[in-house]
Protein backbone atom coordinates (compact mmCIF):
# COMPACT_ATOMS: atom_id res chain seq x y z
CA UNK A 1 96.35 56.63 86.98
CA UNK A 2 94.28 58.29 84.67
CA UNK A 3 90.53 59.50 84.75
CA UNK A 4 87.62 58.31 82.37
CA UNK A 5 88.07 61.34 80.47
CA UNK A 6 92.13 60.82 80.19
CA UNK A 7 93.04 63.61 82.63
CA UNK A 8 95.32 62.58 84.97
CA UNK A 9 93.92 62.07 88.49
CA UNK A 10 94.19 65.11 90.92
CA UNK A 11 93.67 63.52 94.23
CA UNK A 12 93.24 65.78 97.58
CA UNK A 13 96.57 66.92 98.47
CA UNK A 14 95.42 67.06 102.49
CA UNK A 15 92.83 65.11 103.11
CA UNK A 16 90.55 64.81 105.54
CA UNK A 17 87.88 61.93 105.08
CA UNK A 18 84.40 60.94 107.21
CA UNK A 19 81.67 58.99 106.02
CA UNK A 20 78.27 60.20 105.71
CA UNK A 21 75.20 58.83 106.07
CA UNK A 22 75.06 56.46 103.35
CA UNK A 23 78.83 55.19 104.28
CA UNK A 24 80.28 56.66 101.78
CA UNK A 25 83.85 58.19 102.09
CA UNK A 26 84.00 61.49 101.27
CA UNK A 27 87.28 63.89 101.15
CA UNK A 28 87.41 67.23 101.58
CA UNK A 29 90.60 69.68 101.26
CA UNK A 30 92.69 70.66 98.90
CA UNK A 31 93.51 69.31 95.64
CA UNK A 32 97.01 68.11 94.41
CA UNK A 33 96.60 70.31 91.33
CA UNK A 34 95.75 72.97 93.31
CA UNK A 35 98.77 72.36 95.74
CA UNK A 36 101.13 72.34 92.99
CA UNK A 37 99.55 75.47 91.15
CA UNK A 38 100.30 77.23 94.20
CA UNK A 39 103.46 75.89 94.37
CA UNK A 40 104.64 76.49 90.66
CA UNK A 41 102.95 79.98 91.42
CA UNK A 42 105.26 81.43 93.85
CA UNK A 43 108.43 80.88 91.39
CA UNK A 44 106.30 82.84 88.82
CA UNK A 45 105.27 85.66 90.93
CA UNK A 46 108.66 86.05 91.92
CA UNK A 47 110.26 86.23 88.44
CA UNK A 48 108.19 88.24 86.82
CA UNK A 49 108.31 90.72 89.54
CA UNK A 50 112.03 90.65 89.02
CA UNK A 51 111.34 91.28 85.07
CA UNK A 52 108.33 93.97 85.76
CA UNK A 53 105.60 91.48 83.94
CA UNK A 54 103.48 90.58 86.60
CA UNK A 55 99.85 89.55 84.78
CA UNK A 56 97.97 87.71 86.96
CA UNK A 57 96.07 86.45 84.59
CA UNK A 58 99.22 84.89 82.95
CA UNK A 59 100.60 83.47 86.08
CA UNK A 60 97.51 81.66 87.28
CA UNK A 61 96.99 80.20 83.90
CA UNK A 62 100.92 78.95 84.08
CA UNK A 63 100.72 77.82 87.67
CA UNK A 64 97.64 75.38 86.64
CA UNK A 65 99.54 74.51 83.44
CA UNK A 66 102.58 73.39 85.57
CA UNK A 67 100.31 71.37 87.95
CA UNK A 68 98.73 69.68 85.02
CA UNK A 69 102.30 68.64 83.78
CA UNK A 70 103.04 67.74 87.57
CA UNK A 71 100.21 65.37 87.74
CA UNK A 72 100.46 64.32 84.30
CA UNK A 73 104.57 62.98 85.08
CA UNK A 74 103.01 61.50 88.27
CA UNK A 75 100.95 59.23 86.94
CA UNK A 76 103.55 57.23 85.07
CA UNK A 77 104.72 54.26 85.76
């Protein structure tokens, strides 16, 4: 499941599709990537409030790197 450009495909993580007027489908919401990023985020926050290193810079970049891993695992086989 991976994209033209060999990124793994981030599909909306609560979507809500309509068709317009041409009949095509279109979703709007929320990605997955951005679901798990938010996810992975609270852990980080957390910890490196416990350690005093809260960048959040640092985190958000981690966060997205975790989803990317996260999607990356989910699409194989």
């Amino acid at each position: 499941m991976e994209t033209p450009d060999n990124k793994p495909k981030n599909p909306e993580a609560f979507a809500m599709g309509f068709a317009n007027d041409t009949n095509h489908f279109i979703q709007c919401g929320m990605t997955l990537r951005d679901y798990f990023a938010a996810k992975a985020m609270q852990t980080l926050i957390c910890n490196a409030t416990s350690i005093g290193k809260l960048n959040g810079i640092t985190i958000a970049q981690n966060a997205y790197n975790m989803a990317d891993a996260m999607l990356a695992e989910r699409s194989k086989p």
